[in-house]
Protein backbone atom coordinates (compact mmCIF):
# COMPACT_ATOMS: atom_id res chain seq x y z
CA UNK A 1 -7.11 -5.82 23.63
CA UNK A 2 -4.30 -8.06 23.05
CA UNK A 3 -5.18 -11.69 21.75
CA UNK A 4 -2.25 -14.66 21.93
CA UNK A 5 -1.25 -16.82 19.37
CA UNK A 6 -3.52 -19.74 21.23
CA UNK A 7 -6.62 -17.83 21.51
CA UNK A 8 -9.82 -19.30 20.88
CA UNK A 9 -12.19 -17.20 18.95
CA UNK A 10 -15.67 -16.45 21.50
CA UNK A 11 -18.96 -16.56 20.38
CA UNK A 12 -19.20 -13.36 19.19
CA UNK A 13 -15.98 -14.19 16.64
CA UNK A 14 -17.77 -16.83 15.31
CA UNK A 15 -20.65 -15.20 14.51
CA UNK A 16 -18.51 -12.45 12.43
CA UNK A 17 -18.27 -13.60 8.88
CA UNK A 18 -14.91 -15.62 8.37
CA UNK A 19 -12.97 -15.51 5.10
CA UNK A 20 -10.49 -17.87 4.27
CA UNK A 21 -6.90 -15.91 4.38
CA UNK A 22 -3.75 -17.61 4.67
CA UNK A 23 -2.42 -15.96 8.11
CA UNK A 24 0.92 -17.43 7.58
CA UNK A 25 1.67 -16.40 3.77
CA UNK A 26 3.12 -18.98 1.20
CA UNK A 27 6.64 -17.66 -0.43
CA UNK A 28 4.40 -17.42 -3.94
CA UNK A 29 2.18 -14.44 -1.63
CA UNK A 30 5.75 -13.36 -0.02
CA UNK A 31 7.54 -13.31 -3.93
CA UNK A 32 4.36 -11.36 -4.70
CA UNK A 33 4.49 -9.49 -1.76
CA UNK A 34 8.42 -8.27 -2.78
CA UNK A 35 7.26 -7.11 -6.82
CA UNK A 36 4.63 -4.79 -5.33
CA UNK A 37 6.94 -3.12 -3.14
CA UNK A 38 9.11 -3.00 -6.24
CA UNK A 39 6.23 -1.36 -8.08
CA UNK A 40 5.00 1.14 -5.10
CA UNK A 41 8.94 1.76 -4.90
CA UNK A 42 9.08 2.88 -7.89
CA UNK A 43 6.23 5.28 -7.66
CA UNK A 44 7.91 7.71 -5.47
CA UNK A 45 10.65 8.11 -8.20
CA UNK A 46 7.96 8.54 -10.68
CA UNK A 47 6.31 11.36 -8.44
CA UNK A 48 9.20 12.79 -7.80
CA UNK A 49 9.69 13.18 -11.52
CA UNK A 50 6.50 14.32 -12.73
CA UNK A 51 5.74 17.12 -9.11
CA UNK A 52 7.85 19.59 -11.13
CA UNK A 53 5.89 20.03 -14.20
CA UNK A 54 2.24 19.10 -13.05
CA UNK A 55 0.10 20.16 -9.69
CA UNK A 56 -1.48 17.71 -7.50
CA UNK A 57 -5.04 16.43 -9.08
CA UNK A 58 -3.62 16.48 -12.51
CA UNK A 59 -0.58 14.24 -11.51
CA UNK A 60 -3.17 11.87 -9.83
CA UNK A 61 -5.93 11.85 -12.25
CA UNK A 62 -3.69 11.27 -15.08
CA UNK A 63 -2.11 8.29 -12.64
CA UNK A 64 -5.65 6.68 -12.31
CA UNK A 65 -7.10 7.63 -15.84
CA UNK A 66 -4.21 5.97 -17.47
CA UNK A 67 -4.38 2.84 -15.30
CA UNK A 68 -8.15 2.24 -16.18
CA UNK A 69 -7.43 2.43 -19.80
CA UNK A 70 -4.11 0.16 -19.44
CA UNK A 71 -6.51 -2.18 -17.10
CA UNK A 72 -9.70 -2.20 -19.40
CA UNK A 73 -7.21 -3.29 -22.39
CA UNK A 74 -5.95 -6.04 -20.24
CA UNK A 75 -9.36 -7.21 -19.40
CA UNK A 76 -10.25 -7.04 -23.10
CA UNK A 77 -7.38 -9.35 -23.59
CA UNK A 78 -8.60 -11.61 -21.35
CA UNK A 79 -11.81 -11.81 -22.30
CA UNK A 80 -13.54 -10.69 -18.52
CA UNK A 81 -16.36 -8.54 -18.13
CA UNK A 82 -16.89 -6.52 -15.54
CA UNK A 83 -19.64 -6.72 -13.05
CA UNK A 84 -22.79 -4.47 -13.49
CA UNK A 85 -24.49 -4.61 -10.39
CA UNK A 86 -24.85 -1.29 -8.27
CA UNK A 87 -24.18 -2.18 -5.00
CA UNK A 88 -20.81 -3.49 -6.78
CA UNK A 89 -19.90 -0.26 -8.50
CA UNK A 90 -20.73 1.30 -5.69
CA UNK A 91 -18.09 -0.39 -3.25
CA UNK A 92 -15.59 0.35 -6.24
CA UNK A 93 -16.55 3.67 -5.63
CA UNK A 94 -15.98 3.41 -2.07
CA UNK A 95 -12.52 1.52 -2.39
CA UNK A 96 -11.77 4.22 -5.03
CA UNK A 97 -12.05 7.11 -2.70
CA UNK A 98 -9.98 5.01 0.29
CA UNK A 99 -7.45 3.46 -1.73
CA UNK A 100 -6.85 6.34 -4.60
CA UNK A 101 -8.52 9.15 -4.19
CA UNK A 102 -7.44 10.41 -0.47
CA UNK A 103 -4.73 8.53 0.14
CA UNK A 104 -2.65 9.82 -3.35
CA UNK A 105 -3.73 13.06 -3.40
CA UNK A 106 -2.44 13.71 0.18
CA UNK A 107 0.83 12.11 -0.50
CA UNK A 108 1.45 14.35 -3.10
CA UNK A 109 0.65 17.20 -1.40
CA UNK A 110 3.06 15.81 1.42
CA UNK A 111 6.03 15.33 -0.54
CA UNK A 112 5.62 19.03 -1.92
CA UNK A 113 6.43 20.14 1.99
CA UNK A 114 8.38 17.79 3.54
CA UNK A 115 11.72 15.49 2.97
CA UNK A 116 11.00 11.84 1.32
CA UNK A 117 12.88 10.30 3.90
CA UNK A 118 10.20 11.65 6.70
CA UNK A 119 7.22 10.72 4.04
CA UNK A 120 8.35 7.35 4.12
CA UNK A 121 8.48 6.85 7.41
CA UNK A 122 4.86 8.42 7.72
CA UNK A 123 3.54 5.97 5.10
CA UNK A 124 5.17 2.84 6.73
CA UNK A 125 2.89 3.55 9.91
CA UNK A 126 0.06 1.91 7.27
CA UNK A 127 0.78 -1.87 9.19
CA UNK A 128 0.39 -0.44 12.28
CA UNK A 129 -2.70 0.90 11.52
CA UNK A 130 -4.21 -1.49 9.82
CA UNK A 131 -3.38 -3.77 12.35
CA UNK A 132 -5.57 -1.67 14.73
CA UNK A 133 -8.28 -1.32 12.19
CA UNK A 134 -8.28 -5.30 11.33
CA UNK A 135 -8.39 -6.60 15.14
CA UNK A 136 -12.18 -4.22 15.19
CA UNK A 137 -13.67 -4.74 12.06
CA UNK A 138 -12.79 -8.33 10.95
CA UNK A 139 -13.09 -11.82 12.43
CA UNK A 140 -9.85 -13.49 11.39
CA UNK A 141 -7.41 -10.33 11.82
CA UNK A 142 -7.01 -9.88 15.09
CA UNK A 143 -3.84 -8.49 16.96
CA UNK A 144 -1.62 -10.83 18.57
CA UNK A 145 1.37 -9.53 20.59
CA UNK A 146 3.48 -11.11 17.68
CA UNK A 147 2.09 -9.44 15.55
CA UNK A 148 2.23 -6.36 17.24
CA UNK A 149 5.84 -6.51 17.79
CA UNK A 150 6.34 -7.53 14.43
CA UNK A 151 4.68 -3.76 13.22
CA UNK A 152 6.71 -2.01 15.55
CA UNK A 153 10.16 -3.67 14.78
CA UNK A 154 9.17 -2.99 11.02
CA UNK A 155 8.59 0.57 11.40
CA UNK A 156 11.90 0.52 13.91
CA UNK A 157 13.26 -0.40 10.70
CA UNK A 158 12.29 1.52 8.41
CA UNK A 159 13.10 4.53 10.52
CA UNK A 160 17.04 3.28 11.03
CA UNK A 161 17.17 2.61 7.59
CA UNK A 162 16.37 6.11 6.27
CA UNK A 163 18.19 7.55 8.90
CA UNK A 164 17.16 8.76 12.13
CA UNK A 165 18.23 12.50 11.76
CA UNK A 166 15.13 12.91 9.17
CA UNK A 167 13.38 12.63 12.20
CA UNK A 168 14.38 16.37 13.13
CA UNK A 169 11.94 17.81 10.48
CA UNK A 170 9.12 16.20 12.81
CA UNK A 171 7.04 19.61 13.63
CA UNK A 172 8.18 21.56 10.64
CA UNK A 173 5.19 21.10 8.52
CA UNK A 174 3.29 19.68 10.45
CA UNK A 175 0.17 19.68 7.82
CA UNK A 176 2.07 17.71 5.58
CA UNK A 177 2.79 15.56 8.14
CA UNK A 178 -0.41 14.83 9.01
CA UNK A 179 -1.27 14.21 5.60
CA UNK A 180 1.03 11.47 5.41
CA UNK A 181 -0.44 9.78 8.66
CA UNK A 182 -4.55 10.38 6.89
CA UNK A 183 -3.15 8.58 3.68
CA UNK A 184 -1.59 5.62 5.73
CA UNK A 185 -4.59 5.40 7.45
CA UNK A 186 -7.11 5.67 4.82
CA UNK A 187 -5.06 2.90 2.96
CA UNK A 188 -5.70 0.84 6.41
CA UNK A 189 -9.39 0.98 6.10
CA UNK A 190 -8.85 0.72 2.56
CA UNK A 191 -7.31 -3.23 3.15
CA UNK A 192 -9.97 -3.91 5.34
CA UNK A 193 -12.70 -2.96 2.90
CA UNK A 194 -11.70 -4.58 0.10
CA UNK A 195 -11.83 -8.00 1.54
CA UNK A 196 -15.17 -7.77 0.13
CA UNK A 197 -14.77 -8.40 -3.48
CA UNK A 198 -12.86 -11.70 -2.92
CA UNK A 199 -16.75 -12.68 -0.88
CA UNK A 200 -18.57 -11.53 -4.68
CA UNK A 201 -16.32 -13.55 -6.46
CA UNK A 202 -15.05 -10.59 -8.24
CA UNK A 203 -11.66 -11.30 -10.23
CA UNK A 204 -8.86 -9.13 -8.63
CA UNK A 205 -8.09 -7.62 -12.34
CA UNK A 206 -12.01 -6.35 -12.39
CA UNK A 207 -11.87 -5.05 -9.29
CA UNK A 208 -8.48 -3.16 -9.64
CA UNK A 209 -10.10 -2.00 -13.11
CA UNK A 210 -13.80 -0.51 -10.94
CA UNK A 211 -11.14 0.72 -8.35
CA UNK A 212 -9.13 3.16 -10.56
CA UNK A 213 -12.13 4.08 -13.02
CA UNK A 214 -14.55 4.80 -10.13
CA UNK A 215 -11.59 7.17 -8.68
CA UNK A 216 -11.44 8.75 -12.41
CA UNK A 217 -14.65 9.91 -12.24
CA UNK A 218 -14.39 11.28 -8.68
CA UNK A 219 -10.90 13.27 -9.77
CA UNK A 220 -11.48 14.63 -13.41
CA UNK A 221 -14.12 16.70 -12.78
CA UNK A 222 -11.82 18.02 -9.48
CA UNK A 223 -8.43 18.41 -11.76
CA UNK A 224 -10.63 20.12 -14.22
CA UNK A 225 -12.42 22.11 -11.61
CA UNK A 226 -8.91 23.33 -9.28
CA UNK A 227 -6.37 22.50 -11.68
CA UNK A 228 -7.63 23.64 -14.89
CA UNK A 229 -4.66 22.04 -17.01
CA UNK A 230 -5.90 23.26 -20.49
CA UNK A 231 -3.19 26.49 -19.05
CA UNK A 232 -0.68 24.53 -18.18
CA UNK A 233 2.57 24.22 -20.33
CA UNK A 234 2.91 21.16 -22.21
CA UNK A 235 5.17 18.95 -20.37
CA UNK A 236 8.71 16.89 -21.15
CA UNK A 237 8.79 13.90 -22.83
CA UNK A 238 10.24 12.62 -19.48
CA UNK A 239 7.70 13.87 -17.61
CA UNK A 240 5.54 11.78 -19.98
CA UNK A 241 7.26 8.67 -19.33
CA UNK A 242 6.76 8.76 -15.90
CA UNK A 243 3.15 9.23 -15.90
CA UNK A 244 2.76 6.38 -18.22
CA UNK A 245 5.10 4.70 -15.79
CA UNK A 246 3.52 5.54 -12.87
CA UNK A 247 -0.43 4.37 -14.56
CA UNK A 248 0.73 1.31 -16.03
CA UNK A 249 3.56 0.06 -13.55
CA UNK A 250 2.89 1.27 -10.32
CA UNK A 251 -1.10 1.77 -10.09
CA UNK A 252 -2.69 -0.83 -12.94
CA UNK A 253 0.16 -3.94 -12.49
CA UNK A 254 0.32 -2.98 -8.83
CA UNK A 255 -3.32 -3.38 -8.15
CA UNK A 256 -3.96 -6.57 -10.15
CA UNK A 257 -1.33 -7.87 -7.39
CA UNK A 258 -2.73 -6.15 -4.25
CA UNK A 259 -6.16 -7.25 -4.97
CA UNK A 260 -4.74 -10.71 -5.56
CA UNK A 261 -2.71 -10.41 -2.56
CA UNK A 262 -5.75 -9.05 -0.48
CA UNK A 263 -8.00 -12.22 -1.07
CA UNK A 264 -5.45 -15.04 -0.41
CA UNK A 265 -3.29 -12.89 2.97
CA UNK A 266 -5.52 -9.83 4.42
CA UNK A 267 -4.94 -6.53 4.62
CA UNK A 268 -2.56 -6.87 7.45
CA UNK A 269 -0.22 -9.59 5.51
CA UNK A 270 -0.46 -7.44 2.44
CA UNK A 271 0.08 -3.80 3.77
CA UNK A 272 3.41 -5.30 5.19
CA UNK A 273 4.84 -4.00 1.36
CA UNK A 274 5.55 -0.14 2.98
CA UNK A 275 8.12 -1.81 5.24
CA UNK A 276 9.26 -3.85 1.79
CA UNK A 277 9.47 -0.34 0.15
CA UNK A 278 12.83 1.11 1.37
CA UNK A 279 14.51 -2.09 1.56
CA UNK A 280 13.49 -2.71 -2.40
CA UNK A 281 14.83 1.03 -3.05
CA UNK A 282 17.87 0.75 -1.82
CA UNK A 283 18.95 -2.59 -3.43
CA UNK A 284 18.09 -1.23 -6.49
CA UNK A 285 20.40 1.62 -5.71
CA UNK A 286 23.03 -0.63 -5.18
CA UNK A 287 22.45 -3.15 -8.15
CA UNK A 288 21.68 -0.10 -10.87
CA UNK A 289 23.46 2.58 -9.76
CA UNK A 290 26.81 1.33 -8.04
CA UNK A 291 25.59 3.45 -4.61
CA UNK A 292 27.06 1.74 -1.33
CA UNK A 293 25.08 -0.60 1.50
CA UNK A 294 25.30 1.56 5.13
CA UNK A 295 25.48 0.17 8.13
CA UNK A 296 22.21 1.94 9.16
CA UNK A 297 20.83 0.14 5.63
CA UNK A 298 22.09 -3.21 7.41
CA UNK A 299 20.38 -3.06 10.93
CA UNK A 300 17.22 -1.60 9.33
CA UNK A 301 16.85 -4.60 7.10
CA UNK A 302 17.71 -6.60 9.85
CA UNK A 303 15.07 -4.76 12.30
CA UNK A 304 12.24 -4.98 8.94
CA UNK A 305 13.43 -9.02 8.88
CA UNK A 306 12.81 -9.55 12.63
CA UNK A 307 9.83 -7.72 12.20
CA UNK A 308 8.14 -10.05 8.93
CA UNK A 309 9.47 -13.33 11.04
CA UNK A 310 7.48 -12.17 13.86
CA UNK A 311 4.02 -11.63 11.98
CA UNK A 312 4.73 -14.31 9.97
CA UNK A 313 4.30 -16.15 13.17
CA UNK A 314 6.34 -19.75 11.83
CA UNK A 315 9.78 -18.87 13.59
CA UNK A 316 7.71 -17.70 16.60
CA UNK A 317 6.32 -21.44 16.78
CA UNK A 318 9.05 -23.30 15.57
CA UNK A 319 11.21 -21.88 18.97
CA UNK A 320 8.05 -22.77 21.31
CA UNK A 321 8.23 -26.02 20.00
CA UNK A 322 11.79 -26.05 20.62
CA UNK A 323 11.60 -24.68 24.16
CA UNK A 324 8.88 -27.00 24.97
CA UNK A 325 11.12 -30.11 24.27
């Protein structure tokens, strides 16, 4: 069911627990918003670096293991302390398995069988979902048709800016495919979950810190088990780099933000970074390494724009006020 912009929540919203999220985000959440697409961005490139040396559970468990030692440093630094309760640990566990564990181990896997251009395209279905699993299982995230149209411009987007003949490898690995479509969706639920540790009062860096170590603890014993990387050959020095890249850059700094992100916007707000993704990629194509703006580039940033202006939900109002005077 569709809810407008005016709706008035019924009794049974107000009986949901409420947490205060800024539906309409502030341009601090939307700068915020743009550095951890920059960050996710730059995992692909990382992956893409690393998927020719090392299998699948080694590439993510050395992604995680290296982000909880890169965040537990940081909340040394700081001074925090994490929490110690079970029921705590055992939502990091949870949040581990939704946000890490599943979701990055069948990405891999994906982009091992079909084109990157198709994978991204999967993985920016994540709003869509997550709109779908927000309006069910939260009180103050419910669909609107703005925001609906807002998801499907985005992905409209995304879609013309990659290029609509990737599109053709639809049904050719179809497994993979599906993978991609279980990891957007498990990072949907994911969002939705973790709305929870703003409610404990957990810091975002401890949380992204029980997040990745939880995950660790689910994955060594798996990379050990399947992967058995004592018999692998050492790898590169590049190959090295990008792991440390991917751990520090793109999972430990990246989750300090999305946690951060998570407690101040929602999940829906926040997930909005996979249509950020591309756009972020290809300007830094263009800025670094002298490669030339499309057309097709230009309408799908223009389709993603439309498509953030409509969630956002402030030029939506700003022309009904107009239209009313």
């Amino acid at each position: 069911m569709l809810i407008s912009p005016d709706h008035q929540p019924s009794k049974v919203d107000q009986m949901t627990p409420i947490s205060t999220i800024n539906k309409t985000m502030s341009p601090l959440e939307w700068g915020l918003l743009l550095l951890l697409s920059l960050l996710w961005g730059g995992s692909f490139f990382f992956v893409g670096i690393v998927v020719h040396e090392l299998p699948t559970l080694t590439i993510v468990t050395c992604r995680v293991g290296l982000a909880a030692f890169v965040l537990a440093a940081i909340m040394k630094f700081r001074g925090l302390k994490m929490p110690r309760s079970g029921g705590i640990w055992a939502a990091f566990l949870m949040m581990g398995l939704l946000n890490n564990v599943i979701p990055f181990t069948l990405i891999v896997w994906g982009q091992n069988h079909i084109a990157s251009g198709l994978a991204s395209i999967l993985n920016a279905t994540t709003p869509l979902f997550t709109v779908v699993v927000a309006h069910y299982l939260t009180g103050d995230e419910k669909m609107t048709w703005a925001r609906l149209v807002g998801v499907l411009l985005g992905l409209a987007g995304v879609a013309a800016m990659i290029g609509i003949d990737v599109l053709g490898g639809l049904g050719v690995g179809i497994l993979a495919q599906l993978a991609i479509m279980a990891a957007a969706l498990s990072y949907a639920f994911a969002g939705v979950f973790g709305r929870r540790f703003k409610k404990q009062d957990i810091n975002p860096i401890a949380t992204a810190t029980g997040q990745v170590a939880a995950s660790s603890l689910v994955l060594v014993p798996l990379a050990l088990f399947y992967d058995q990387p004592w018999q692998l050959s050492m790898p590169g020095v590049g190959t090295w780099m990008a792991l440390f890249g991917l751990a520090a850059l793109s999972t430990a700094l990246a989750y300090i933000l999305y946690f951060s992100l998570l407690a101040s916007a929602g999940a829906t707000n926040l997930l909005l970074v996979t249509f950020l993704i591309p756009v972020t990629a290809i300007l830094l194509g263009i800025f670094f390494l002298g490669e030339s703006l499309a057309p097709k580039h230009m309408l799908g940033m223009l389709l993603i724009g439309l498509g953030l202006m409509a969630i956002d939900g402030r030029p939506y109002q700003v022309l009904k006020s107009m239209v009313r005077r």
